[in-house]
C-alpha atoms as a PDB file:
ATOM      1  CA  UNK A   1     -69.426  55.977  19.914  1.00  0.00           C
ATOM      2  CA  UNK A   2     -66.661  58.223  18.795  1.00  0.00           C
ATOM      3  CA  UNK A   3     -64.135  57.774  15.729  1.00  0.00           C
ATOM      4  CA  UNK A   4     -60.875  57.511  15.744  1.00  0.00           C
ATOM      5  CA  UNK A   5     -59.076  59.014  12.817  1.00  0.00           C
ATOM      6  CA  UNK A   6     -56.265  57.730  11.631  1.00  0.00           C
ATOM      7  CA  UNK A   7     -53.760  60.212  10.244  1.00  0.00           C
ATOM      8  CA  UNK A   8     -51.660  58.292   7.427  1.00  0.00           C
ATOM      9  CA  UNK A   9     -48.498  60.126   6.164  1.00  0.00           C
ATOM     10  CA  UNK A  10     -47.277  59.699   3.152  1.00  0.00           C
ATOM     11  CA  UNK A  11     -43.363  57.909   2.227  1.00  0.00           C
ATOM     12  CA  UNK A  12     -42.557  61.174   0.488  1.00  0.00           C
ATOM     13  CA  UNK A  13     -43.400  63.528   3.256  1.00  0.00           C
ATOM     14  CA  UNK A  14     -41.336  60.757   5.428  1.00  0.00           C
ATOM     15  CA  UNK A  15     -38.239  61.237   3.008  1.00  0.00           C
ATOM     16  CA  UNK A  16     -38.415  65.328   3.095  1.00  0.00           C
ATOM     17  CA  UNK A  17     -38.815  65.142   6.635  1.00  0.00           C
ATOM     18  CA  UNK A  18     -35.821  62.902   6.763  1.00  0.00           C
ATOM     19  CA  UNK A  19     -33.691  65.018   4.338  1.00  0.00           C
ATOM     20  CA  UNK A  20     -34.226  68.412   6.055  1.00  0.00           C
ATOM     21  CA  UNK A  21     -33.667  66.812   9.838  1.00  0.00           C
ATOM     22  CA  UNK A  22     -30.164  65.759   8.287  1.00  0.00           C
ATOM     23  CA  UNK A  23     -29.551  69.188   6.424  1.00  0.00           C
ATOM     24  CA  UNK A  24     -30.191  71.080   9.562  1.00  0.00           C
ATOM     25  CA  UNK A  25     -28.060  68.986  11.938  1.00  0.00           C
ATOM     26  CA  UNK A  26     -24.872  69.220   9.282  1.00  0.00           C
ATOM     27  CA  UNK A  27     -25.776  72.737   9.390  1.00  0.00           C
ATOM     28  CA  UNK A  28     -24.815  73.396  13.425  1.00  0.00           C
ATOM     29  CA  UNK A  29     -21.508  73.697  13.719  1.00  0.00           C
ATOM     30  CA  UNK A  30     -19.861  71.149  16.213  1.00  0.00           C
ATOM     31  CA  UNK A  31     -18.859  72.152  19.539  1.00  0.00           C
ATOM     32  CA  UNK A  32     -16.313  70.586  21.874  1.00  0.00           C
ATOM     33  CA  UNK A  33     -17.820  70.466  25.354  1.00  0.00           C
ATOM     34  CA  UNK A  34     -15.272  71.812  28.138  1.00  0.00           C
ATOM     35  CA  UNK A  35     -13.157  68.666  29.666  1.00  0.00           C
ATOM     36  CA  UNK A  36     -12.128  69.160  32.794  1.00  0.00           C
ATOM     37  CA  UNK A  37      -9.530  67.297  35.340  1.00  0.00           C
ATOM     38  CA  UNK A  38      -8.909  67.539  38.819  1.00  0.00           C
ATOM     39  CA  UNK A  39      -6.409  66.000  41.469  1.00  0.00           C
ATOM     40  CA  UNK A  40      -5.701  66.401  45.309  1.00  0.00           C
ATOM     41  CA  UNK A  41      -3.634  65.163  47.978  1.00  0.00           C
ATOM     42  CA  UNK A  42      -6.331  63.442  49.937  1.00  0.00           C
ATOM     43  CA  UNK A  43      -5.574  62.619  53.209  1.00  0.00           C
ATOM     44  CA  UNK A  44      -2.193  64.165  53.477  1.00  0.00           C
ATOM     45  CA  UNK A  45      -1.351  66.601  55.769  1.00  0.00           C
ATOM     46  CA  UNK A  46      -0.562  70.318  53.877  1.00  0.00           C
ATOM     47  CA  UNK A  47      -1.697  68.491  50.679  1.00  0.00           C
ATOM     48  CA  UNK A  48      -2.147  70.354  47.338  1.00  0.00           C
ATOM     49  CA  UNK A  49      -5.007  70.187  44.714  1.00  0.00           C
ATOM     50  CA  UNK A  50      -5.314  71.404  41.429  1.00  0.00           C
ATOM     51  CA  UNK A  51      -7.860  71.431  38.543  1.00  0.00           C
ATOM     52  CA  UNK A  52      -7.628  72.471  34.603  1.00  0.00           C
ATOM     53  CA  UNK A  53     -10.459  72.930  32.082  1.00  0.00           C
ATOM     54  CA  UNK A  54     -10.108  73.326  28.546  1.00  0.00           C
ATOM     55  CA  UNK A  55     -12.541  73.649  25.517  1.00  0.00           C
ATOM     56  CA  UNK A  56     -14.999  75.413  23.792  1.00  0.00           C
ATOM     57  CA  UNK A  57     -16.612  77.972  25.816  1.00  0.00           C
ATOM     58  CA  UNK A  58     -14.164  77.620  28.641  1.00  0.00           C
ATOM     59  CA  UNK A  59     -12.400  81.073  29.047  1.00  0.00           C
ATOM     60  CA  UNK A  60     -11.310  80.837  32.909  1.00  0.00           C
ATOM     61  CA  UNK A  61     -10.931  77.972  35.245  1.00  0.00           C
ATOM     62  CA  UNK A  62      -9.745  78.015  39.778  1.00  0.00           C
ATOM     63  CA  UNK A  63      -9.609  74.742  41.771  1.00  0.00           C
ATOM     64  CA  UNK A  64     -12.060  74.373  44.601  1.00  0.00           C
ATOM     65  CA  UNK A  65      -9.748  72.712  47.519  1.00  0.00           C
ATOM     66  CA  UNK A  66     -11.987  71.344  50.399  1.00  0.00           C
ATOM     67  CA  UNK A  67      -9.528  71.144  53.754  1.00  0.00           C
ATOM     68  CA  UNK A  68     -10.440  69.481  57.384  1.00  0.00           C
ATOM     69  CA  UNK A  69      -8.115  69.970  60.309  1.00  0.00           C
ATOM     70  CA  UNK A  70      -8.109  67.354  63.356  1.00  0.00           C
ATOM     71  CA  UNK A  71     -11.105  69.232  65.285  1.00  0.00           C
ATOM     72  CA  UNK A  72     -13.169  68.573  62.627  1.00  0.00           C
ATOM     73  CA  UNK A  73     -13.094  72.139  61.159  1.00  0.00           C
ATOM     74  CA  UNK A  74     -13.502  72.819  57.052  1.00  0.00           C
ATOM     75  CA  UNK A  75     -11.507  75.282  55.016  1.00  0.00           C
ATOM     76  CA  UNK A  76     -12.442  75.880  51.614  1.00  0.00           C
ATOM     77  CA  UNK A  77      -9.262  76.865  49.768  1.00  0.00           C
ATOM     78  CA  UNK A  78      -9.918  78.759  45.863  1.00  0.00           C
ATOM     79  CA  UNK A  79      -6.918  78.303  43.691  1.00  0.00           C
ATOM     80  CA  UNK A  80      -6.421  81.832  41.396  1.00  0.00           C
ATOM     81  CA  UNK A  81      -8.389  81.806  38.146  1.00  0.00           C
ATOM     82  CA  UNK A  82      -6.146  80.637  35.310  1.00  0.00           C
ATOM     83  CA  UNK A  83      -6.676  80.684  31.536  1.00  0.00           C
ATOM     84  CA  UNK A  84      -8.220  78.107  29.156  1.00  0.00           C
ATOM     85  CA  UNK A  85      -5.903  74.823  29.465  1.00  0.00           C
ATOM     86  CA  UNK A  86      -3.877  76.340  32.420  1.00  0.00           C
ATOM     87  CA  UNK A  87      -3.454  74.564  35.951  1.00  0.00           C
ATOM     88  CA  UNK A  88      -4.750  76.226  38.810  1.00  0.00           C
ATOM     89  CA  UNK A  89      -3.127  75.230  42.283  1.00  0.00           C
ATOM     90  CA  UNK A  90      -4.095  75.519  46.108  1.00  0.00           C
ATOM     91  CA  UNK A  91      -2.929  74.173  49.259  1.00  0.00           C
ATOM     92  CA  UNK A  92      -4.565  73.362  52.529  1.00  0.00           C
ATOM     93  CA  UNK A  93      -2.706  74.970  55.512  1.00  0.00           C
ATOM     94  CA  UNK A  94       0.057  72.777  57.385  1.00  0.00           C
ATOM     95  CA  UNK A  95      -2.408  71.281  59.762  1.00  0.00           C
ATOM     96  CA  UNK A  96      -5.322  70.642  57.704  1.00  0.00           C
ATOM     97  CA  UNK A  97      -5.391  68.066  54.993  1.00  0.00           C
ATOM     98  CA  UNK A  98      -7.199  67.864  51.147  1.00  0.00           C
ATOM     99  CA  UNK A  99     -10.731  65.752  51.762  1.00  0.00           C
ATOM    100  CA  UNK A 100     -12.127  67.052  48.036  1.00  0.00           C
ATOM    101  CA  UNK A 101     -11.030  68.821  45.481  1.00  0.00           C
ATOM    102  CA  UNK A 102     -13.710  70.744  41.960  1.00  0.00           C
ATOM    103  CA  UNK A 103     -13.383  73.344  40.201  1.00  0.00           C
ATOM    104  CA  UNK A 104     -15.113  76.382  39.088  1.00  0.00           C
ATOM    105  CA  UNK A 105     -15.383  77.967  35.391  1.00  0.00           C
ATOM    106  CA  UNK A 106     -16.371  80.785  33.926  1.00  0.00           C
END
């Protein structure tokens, strides 16, 4: 039959482990993740939608506006791409109404 070694580390090894772990993560500097909103109309006919992103590593933002007219037809309707922070804004057509609304970032 085969042995099983047991590996045993020691409480000091534990503690530098432990100490360079925590030097390492104060080390990285902290970054903000993007936060992002978005709004729409939903339901109403001609409705708006718009979206805004802001953040670290966020340098553009555009609103994704997803329209459906009474035949059943889809429009997808890109607001323009705005600046860190900035609102972007689109509009379904006058016979097609918001059923979703994203965004998009770059």
């Amino acid at each position: 039959m085969g042995r099983v070694k047991k590996f045993g580390v020691s409480a000091v090894a534990m503690t530098a482990i432990a100490a360079a772990t925590t030097l390492m993560s104060l080390t990285a500097p902290a970054q903000a993740a993007p936060v992002c909103s978005t709004s729409a109309e939903i339901g109403v006919v001609g409705g708006t939608g718009w979206a805004t992103c802001s953040g670290t590593g966020v340098t553009q933002t555009r609103v994704v506006l997803f329209c459906q007219d009474s035949s059943g037809g889809y429009t997808t309707v890109y607001g323009p791409w705005v600046a860190n922070a900035l609102k972007s804004n689109a509009k379904c057509s006058s016979s097609s109404w918001p059923i979703s609304v994203g965004y998009q970032r770059i």
